[in-house]
C-alpha atoms as a PDB file:
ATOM      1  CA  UNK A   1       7.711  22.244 -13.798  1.00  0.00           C
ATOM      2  CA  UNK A   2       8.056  18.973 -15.441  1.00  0.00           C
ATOM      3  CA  UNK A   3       9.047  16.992 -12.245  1.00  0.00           C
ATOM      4  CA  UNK A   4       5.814  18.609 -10.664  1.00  0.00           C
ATOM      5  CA  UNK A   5       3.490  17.395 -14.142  1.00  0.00           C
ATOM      6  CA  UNK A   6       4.919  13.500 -13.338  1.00  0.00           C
ATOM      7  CA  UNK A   7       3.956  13.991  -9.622  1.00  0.00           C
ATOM      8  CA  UNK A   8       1.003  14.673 -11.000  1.00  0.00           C
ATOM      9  CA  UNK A   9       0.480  12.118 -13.379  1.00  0.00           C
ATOM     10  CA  UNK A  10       1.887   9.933 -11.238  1.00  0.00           C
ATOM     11  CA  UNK A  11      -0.373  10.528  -7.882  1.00  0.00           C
ATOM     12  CA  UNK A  12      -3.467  10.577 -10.357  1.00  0.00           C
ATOM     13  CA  UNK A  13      -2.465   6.812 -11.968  1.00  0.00           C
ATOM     14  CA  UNK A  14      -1.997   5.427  -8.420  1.00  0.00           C
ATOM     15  CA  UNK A  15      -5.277   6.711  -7.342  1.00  0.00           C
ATOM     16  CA  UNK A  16      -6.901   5.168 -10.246  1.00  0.00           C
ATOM     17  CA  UNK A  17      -5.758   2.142  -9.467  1.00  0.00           C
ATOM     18  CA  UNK A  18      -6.265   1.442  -6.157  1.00  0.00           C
ATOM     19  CA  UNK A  19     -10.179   2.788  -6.768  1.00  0.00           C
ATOM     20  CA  UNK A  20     -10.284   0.548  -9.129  1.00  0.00           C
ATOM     21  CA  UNK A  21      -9.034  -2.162  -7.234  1.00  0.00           C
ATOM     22  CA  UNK A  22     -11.337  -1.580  -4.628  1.00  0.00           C
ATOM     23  CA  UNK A  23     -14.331  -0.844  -6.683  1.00  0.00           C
ATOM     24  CA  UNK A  24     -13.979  -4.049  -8.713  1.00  0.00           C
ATOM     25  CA  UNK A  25     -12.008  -6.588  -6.292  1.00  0.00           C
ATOM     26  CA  UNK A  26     -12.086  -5.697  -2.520  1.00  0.00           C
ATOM     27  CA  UNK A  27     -15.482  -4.361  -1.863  1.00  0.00           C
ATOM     28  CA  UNK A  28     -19.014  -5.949  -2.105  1.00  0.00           C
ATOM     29  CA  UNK A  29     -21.537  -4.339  -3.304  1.00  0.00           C
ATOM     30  CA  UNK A  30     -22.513  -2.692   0.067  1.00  0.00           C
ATOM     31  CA  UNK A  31     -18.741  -1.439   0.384  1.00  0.00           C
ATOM     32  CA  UNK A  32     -19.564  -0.041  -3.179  1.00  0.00           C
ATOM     33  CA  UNK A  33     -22.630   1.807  -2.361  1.00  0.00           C
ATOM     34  CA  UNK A  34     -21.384   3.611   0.876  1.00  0.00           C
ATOM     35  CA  UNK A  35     -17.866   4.571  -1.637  1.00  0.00           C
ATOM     36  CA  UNK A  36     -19.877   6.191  -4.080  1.00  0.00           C
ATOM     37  CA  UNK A  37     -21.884   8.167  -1.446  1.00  0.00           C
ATOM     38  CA  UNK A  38     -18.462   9.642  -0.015  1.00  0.00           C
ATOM     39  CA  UNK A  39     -16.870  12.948  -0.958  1.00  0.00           C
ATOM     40  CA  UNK A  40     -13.573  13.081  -2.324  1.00  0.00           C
ATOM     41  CA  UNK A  41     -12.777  14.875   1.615  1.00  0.00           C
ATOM     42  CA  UNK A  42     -14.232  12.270   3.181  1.00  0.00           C
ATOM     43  CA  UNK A  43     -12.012   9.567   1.355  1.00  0.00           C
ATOM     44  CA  UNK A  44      -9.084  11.977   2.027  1.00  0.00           C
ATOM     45  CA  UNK A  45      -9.905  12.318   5.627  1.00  0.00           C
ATOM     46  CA  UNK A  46      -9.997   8.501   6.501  1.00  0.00           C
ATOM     47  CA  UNK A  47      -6.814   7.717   4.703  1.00  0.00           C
ATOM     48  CA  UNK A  48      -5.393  10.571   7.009  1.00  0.00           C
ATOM     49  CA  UNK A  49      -6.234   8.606  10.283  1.00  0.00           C
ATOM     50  CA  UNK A  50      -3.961   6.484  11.982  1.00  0.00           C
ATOM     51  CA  UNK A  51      -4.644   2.465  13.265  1.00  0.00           C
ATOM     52  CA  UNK A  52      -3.616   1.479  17.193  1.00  0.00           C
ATOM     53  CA  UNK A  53      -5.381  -1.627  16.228  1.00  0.00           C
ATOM     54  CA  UNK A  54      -4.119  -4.570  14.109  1.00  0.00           C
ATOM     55  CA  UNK A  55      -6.504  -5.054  10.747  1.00  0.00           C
ATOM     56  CA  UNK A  56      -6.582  -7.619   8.226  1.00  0.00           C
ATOM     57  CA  UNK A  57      -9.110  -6.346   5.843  1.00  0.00           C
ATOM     58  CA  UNK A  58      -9.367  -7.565   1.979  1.00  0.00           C
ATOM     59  CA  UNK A  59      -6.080  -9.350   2.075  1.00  0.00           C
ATOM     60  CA  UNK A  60      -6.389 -10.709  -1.191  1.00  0.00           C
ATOM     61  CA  UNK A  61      -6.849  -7.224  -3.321  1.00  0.00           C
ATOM     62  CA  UNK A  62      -4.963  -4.733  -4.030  1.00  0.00           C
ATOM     63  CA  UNK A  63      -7.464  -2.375  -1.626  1.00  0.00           C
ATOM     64  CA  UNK A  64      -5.577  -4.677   1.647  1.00  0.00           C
ATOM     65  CA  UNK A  65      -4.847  -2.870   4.988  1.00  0.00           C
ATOM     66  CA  UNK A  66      -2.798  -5.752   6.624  1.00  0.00           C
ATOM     67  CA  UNK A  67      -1.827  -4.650  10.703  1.00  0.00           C
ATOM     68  CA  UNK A  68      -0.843  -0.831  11.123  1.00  0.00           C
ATOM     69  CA  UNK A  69       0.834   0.244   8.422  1.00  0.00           C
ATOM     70  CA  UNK A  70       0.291  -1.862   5.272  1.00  0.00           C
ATOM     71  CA  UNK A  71      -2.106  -0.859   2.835  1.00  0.00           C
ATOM     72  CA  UNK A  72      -2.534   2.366   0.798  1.00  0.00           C
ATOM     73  CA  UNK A  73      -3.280   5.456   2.757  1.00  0.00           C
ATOM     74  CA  UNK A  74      -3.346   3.246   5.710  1.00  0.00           C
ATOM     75  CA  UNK A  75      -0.728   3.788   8.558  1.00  0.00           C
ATOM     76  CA  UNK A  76      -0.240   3.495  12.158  1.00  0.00           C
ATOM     77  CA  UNK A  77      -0.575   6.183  15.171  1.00  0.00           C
ATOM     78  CA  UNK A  78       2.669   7.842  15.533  1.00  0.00           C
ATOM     79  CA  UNK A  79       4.513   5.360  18.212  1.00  0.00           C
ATOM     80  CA  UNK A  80       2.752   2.491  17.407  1.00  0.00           C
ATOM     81  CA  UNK A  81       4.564  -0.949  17.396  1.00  0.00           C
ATOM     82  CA  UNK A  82       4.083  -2.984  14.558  1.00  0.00           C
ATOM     83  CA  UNK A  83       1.828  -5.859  14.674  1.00  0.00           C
ATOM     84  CA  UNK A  84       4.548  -8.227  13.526  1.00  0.00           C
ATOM     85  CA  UNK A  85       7.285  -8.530  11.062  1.00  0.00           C
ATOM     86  CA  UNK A  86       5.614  -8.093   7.771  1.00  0.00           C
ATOM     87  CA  UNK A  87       3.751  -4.877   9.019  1.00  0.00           C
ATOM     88  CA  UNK A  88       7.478  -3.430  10.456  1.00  0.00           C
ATOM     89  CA  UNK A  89       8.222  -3.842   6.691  1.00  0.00           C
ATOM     90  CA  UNK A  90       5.211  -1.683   5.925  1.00  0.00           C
ATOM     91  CA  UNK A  91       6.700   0.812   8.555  1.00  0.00           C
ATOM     92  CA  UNK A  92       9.837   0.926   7.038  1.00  0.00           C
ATOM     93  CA  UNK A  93       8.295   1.388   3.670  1.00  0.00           C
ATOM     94  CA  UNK A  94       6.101   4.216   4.818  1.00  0.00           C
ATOM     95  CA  UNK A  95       9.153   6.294   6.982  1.00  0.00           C
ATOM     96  CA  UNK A  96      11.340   5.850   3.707  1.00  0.00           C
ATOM     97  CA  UNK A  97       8.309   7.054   1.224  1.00  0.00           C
ATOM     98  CA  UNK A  98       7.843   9.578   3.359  1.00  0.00           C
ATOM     99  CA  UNK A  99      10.820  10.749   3.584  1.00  0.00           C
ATOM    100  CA  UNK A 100      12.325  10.294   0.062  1.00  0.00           C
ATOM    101  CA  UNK A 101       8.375  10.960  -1.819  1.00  0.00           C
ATOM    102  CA  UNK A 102       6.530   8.207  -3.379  1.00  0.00           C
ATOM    103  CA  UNK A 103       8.432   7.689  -6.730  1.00  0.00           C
ATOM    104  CA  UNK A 104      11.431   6.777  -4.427  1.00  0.00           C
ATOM    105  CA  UNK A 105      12.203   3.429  -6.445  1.00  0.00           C
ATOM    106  CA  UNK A 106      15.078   2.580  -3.582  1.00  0.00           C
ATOM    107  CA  UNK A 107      12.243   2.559  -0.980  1.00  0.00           C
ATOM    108  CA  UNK A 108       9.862  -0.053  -3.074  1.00  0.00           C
ATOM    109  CA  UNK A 109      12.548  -2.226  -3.528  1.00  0.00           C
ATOM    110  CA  UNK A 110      13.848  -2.384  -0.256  1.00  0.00           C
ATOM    111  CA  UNK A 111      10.223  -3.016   0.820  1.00  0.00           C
ATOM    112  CA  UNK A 112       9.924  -5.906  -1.481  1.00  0.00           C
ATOM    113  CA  UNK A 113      13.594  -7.254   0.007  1.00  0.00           C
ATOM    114  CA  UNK A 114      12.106  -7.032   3.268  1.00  0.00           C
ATOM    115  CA  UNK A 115       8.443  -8.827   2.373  1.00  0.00           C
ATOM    116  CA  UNK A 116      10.528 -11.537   0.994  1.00  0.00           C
ATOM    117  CA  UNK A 117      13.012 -12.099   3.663  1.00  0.00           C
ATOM    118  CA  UNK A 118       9.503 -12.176   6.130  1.00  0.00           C
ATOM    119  CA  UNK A 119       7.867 -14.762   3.548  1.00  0.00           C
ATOM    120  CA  UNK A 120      11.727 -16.893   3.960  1.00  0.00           C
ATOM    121  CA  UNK A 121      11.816 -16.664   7.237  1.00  0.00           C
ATOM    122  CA  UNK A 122       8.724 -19.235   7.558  1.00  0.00           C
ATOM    123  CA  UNK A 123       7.423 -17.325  10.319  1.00  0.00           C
ATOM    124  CA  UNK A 124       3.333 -16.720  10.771  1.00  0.00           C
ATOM    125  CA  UNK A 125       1.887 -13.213  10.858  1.00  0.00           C
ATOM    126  CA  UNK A 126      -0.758 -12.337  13.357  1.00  0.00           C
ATOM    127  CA  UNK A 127      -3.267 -12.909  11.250  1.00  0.00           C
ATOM    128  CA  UNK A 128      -5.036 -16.166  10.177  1.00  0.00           C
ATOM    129  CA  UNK A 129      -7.511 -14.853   8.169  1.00  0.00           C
ATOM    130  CA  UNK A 130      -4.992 -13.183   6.191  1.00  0.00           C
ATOM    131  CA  UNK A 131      -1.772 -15.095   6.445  1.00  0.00           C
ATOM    132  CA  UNK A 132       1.528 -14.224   4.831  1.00  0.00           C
ATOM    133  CA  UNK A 133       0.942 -16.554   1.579  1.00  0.00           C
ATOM    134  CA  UNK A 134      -1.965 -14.211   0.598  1.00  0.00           C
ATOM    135  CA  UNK A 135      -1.084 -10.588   1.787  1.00  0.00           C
ATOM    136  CA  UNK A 136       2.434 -11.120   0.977  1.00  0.00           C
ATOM    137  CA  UNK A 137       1.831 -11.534  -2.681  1.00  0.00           C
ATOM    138  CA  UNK A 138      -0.602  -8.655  -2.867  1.00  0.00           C
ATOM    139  CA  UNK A 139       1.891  -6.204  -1.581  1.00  0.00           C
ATOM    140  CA  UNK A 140       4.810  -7.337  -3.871  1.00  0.00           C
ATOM    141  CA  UNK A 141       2.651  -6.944  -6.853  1.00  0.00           C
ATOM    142  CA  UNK A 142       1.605  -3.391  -5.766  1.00  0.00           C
ATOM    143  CA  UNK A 143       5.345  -2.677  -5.602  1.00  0.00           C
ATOM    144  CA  UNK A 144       6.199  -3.979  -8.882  1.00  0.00           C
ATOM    145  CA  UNK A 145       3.075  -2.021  -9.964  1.00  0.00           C
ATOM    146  CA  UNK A 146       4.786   1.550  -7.946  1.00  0.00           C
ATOM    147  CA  UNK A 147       8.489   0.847  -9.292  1.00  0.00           C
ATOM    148  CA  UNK A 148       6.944   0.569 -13.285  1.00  0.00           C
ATOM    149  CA  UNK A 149       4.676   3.553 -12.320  1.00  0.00           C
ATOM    150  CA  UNK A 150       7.955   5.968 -10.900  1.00  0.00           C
ATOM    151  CA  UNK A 151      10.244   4.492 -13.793  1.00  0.00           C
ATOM    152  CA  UNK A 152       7.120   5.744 -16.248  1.00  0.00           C
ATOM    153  CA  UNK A 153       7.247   9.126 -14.437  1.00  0.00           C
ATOM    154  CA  UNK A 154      10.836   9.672 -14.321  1.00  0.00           C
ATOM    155  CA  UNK A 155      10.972   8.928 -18.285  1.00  0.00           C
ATOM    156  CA  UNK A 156      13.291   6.024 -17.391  1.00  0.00           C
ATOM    157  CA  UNK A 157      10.925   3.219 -19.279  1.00  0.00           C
ATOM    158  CA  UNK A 158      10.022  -0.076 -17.954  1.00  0.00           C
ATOM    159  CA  UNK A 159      12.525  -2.607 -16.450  1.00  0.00           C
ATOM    160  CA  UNK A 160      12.572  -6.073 -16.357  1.00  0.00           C
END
């Protein structure tokens, strides 16, 4: 019962955050009118669709969807390749989350190893608009954001 209250808790603080990520830092004001005209469903039902196209959308917020697969409630069409090596991280992230649930500390880290072994590797994403020095940085900070977020949930405190 209390596992299920910190799911809870925890699903409700994530979803607060990325709204008001995108509310306040990814979306102009006509991005903010059409939100607030959408049902709860409606929000549900677009984060439940899948990309077979690349995006690079509000790489600089919190609210990013970076290729297939990175970005909250964003993913890609089951058998889609990634768009490059950054977004197979996102893949990876997503098929370990989903598998081990979204507190799964192991999987944020490992994501984070992966970003940063992308970000060494000096290579270029597909992107220009939204290169690795900008989306890269976004995604760690949401991870470090997840990992405090699980370790609140699990009653294990914050770790440096």
């Amino acid at each position: 019962m209390m596992a299920r209250q910190f799911t809870y808790i925890f699903r409700l603080l994530v979803t607060l955050a990325v709204s008001s990520a995108i509310l306040t830092c990814g979306a102009d004001s006509s991005d903010r009118q059409h939100s607030e005209h959408r049902s709860y469903s409606q929000i549900e039902a677009e984060q439940e669709t899948c990309a077979r196209t690349c995006a690079e959308v509000k790489c600089e917020t919190m609210a990013l969807r970076y290729g297939k697969y990175c970005g909250v409630g964003w993913g890609g069409c089951r058998g889609e390749a990634p768009c490059d090596d950054l977004d197979a991280c996102c893949k990876k992230h997503d098929k370990c989350a989903g598998e081990f649930g979204i507190q799964a500390v192991q999987c944020h880290k490992k994501f984070k190893k992966c970003m940063l072994k992308v970000q060494a590797s000096g290579k270029t994403g597909f992107s220009t608009r939204c290169p690795y020095e900008k989306v890269i940085p976004m995604l760690v900070h949401g991870m470090d954001l997840a990992i405090t977020l699980s370790q609140f949930a699990r009653g294990q405190g914050i770790s440096a």
